[in-house]
N, C-alpha and C. Protein backbone atom coordinates (compact mmCIF):
# COMPACT_ATOMS: atom_id res chain seq x y z
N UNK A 1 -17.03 -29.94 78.33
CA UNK A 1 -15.71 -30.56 78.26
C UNK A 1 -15.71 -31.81 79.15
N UNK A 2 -15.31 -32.75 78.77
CA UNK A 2 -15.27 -34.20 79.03
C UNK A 2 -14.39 -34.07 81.18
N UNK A 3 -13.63 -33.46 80.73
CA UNK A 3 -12.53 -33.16 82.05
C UNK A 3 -13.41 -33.05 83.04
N UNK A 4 -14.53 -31.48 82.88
CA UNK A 4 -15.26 -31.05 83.95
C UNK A 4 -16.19 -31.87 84.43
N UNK A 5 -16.73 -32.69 83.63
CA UNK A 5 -17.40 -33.94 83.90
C UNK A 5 -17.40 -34.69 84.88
N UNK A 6 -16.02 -35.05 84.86
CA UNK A 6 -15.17 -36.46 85.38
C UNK A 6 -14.56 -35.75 86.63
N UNK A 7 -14.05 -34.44 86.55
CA UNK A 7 -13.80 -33.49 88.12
C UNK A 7 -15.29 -33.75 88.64
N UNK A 8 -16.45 -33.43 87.94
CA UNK A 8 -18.17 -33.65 89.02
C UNK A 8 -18.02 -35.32 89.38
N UNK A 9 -17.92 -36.05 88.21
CA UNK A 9 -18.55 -37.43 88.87
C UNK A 9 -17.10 -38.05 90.05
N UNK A 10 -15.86 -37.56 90.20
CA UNK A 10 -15.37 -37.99 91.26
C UNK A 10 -16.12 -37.62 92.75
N UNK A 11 -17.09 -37.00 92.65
CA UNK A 11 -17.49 -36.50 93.90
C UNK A 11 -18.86 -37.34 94.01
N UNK A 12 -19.12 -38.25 93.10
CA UNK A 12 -20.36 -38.81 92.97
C UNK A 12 -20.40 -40.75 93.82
N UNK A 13 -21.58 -40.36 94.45
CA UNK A 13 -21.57 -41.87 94.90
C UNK A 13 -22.56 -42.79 93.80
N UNK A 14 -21.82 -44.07 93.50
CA UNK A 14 -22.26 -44.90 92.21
C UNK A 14 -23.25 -45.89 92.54
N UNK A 15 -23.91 -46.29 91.71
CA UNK A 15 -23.88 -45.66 89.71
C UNK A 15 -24.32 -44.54 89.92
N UNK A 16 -24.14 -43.53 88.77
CA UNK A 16 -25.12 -42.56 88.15
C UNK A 16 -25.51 -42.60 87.03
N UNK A 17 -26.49 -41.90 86.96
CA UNK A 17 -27.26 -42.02 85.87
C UNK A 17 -27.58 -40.69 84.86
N UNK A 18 -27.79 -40.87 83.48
CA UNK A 18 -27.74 -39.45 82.84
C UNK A 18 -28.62 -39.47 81.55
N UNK A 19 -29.21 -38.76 81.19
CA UNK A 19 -30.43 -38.87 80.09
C UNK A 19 -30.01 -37.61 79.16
N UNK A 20 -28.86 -36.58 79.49
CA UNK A 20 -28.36 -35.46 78.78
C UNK A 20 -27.60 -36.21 77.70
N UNK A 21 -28.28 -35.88 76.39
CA UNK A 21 -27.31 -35.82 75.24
C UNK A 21 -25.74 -35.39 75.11
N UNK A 22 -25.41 -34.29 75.43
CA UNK A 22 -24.32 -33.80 76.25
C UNK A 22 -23.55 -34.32 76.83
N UNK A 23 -24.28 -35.02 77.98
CA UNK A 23 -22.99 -35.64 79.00
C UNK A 23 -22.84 -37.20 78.70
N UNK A 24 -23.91 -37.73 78.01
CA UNK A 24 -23.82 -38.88 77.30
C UNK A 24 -22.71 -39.04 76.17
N UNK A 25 -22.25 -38.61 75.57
CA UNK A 25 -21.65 -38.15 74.83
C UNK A 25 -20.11 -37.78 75.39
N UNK A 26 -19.98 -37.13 76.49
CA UNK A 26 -18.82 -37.14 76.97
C UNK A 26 -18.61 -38.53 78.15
N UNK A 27 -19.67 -39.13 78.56
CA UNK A 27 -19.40 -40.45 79.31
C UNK A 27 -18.59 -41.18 77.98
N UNK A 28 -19.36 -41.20 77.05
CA UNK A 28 -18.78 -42.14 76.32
C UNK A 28 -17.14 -42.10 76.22
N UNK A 29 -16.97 -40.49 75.45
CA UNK A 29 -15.13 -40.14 75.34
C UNK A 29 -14.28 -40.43 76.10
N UNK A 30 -14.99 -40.23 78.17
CA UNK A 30 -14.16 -40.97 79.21
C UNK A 30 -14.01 -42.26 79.27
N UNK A 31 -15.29 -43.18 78.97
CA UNK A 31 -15.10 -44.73 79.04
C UNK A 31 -14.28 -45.22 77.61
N UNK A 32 -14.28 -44.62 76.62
CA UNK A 32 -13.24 -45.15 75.95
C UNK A 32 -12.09 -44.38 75.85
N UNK A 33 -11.38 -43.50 76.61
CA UNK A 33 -10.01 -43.46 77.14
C UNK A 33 -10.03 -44.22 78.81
N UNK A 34 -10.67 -44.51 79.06
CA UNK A 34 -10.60 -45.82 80.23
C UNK A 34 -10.57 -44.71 81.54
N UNK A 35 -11.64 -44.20 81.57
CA UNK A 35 -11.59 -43.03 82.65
C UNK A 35 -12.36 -43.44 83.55
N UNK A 36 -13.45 -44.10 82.88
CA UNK A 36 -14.44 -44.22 83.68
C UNK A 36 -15.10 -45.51 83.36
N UNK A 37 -15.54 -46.42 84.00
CA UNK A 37 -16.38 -47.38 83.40
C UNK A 37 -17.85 -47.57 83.75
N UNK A 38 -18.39 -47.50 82.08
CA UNK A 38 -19.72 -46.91 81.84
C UNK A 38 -20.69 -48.03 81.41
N UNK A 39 -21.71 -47.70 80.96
CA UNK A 39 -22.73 -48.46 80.26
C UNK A 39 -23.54 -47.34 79.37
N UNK A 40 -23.61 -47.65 78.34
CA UNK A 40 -24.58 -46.89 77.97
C UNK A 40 -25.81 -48.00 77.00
N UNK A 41 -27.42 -46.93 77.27
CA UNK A 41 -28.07 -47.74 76.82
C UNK A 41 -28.79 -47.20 75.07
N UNK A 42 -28.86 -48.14 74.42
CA UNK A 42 -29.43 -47.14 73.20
C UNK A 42 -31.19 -47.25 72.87
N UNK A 43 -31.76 -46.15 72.46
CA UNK A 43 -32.98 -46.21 72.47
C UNK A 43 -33.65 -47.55 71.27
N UNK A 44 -34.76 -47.94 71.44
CA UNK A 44 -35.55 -49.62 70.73
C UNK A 44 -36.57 -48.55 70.04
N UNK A 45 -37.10 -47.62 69.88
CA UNK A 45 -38.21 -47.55 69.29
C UNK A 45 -37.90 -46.45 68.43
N UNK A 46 -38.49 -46.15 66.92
CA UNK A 46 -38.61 -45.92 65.88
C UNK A 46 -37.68 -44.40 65.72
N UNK A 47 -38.09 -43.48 66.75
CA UNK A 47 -37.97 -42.39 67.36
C UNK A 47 -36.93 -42.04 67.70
N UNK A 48 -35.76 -43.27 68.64
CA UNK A 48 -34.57 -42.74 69.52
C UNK A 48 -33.45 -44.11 68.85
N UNK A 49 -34.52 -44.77 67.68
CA UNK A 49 -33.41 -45.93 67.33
C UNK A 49 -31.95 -45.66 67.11
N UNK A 50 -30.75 -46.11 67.65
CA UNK A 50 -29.55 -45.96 67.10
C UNK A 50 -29.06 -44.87 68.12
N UNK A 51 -29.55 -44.03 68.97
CA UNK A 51 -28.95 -43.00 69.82
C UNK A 51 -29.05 -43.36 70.89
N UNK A 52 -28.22 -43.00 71.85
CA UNK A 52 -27.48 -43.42 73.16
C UNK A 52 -28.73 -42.34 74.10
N UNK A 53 -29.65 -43.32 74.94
CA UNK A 53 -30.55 -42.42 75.58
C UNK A 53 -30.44 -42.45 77.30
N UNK A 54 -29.15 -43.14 78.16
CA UNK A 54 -29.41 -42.87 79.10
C UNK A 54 -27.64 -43.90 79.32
N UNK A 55 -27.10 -42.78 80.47
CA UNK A 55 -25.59 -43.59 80.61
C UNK A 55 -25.62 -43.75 81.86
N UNK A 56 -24.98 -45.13 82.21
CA UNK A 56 -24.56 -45.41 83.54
C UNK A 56 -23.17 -45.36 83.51
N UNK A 57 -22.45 -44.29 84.38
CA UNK A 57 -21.24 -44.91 84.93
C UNK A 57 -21.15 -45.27 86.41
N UNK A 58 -20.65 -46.61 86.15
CA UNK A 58 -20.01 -47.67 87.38
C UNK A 58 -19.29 -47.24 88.51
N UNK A 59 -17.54 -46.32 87.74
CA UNK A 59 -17.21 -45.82 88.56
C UNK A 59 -15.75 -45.16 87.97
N UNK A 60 -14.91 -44.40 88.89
CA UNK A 60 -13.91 -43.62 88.16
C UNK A 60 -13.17 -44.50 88.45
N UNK A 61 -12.26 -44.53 87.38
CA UNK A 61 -10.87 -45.74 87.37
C UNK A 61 -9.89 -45.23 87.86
N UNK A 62 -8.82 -45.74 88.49
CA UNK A 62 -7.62 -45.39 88.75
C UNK A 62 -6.96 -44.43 87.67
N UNK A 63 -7.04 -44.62 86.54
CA UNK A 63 -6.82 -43.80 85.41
C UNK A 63 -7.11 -42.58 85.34
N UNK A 64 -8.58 -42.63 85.83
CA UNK A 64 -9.23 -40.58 85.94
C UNK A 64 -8.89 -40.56 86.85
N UNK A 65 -9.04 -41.57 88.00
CA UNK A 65 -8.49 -40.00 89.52
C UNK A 65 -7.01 -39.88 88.91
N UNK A 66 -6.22 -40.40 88.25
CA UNK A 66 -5.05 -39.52 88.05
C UNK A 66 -4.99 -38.63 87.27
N UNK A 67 -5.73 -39.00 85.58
CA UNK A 67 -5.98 -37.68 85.04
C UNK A 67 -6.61 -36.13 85.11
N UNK A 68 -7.53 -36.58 86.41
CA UNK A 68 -8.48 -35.55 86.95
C UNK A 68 -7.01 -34.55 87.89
N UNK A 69 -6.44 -35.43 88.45
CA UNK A 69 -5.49 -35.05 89.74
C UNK A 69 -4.08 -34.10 88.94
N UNK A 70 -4.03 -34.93 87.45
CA UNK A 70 -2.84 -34.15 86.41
C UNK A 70 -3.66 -32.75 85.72
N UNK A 71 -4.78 -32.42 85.63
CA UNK A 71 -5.79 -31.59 84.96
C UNK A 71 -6.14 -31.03 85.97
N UNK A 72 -6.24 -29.76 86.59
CA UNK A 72 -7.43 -29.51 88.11
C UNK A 72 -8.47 -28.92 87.12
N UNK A 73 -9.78 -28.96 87.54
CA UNK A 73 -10.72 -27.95 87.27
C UNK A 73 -10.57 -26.93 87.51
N UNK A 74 -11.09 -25.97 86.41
CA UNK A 74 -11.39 -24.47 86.25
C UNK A 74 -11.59 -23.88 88.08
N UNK A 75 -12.45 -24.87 88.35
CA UNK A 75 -12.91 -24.04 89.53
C UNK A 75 -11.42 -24.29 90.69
N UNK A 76 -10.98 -25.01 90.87
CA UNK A 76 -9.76 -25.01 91.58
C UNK A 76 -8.67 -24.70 91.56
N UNK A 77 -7.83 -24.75 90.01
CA UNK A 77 -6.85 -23.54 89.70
C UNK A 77 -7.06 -23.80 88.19
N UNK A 78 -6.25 -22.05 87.92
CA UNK A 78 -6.57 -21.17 86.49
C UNK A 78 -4.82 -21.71 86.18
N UNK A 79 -4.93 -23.03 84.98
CA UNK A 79 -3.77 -22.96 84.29
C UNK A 79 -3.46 -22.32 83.26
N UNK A 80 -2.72 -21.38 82.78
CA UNK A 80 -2.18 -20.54 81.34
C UNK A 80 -1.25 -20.48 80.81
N UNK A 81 -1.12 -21.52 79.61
CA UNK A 81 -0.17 -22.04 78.87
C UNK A 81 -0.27 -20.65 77.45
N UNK A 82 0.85 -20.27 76.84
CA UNK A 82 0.81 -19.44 75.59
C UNK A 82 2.13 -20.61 74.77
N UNK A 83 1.40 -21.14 73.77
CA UNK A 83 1.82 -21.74 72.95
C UNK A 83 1.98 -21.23 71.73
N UNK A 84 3.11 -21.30 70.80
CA UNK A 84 2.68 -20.93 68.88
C UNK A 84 2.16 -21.85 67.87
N UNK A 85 1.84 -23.01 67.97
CA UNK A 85 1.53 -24.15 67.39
C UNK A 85 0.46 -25.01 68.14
N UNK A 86 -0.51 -25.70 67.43
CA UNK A 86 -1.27 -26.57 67.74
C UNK A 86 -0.25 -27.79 67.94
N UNK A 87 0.95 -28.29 67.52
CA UNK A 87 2.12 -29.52 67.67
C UNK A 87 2.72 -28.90 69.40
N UNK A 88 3.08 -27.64 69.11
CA UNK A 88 3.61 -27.54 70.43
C UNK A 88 2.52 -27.80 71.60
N UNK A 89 1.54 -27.41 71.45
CA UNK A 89 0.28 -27.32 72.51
C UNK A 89 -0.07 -28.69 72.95
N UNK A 90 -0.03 -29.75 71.80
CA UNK A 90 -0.29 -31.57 72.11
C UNK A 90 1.22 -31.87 72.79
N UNK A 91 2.44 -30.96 72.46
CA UNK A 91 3.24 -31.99 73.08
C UNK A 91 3.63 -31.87 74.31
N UNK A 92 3.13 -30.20 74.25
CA UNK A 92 3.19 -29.92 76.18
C UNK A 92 1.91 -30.16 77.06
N UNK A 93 0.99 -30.89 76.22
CA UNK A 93 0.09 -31.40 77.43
C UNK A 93 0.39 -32.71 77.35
N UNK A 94 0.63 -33.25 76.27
CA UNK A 94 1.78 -35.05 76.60
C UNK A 94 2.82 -34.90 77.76
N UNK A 95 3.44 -34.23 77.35
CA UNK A 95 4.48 -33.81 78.11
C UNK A 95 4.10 -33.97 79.92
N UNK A 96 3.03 -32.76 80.30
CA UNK A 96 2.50 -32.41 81.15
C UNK A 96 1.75 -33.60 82.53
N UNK A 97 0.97 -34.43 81.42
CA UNK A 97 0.47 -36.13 81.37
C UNK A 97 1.00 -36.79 82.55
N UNK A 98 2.65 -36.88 81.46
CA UNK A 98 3.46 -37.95 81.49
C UNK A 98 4.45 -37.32 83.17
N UNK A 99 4.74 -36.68 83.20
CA UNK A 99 5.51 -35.42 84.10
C UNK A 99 4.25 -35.86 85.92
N UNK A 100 2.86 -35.95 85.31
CA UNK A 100 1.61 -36.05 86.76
C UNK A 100 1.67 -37.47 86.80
N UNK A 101 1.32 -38.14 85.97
CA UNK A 101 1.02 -39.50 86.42
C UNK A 101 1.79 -40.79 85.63
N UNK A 102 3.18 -40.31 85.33
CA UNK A 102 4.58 -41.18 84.52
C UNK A 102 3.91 -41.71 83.27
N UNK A 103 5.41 -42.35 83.23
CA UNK A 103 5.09 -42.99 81.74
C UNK A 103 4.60 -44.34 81.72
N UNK A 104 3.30 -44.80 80.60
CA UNK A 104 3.09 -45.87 80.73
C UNK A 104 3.83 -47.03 80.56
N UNK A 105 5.09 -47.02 80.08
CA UNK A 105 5.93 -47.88 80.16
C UNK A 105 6.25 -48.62 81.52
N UNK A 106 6.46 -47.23 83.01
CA UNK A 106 7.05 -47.55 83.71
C UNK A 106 6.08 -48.40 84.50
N UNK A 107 4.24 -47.79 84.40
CA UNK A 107 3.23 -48.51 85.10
C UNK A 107 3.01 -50.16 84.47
N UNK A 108 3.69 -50.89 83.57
CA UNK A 108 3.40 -51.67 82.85
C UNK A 108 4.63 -52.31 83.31
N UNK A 109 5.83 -52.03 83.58
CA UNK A 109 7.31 -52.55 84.38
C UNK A 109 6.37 -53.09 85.90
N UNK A 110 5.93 -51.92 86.55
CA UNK A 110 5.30 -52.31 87.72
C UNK A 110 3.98 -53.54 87.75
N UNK A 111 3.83 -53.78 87.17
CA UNK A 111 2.19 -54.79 86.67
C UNK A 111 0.98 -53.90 87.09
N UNK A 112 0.71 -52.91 86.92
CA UNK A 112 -0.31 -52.33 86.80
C UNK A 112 -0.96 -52.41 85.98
């Protein structure tokens, strides 16, 4: 899960570096919700052409330490939501989001 990731690399001194298919793969999902800013490199030879073989991220954005800070990891506390709908379940973690780290409207009033 992309989350548990981004809870490890806040504890990380930068760059790091990663050659896991896996976490390559979830660097990516954080750097394009703007979590993290990454690099990734893709493989040149016949073998790894076209696949993402080694990620750098730079560093956690103001964006993840808040989403990390609105989300805790598993290992720090056990949240348990009972929802009846997959609609209700997206709108109470929107909800939830917006409630930890406001609405982007209001960060965009402020010039953030």
């Amino acid at each position: 899960m992309p989350m548990l990731l981004l809870h490890r690399l806040i504890g990380c001194s930068f760059p790091v570096n990663t050659f896991s298919p896996d976490e390559i793969e979830k660097i990516e999902v954080l750097a394009l919700g703007g979590l993290v800013r990454a690099t990734v490199l893709f493989g040149s030879t016949p073998a790894t052409r076209g696949r993402a073989v080694m990620a750098t991220v730079l560093q956690v954005t103001e964006n993840g330490r808040r989403m990390a800070a609105a989300f805790p990891s598993h290992e720090s506390s056990a949240m348990h939501i009972r929802l009846r709908s997959p609609l209700s379940a997206a709108s109470a973690s929107a909800l939830h989001v917006l409630e930890k780290i406001g609405s982007p409207l209001v960060a965009a009033e402020r010039g953030q």
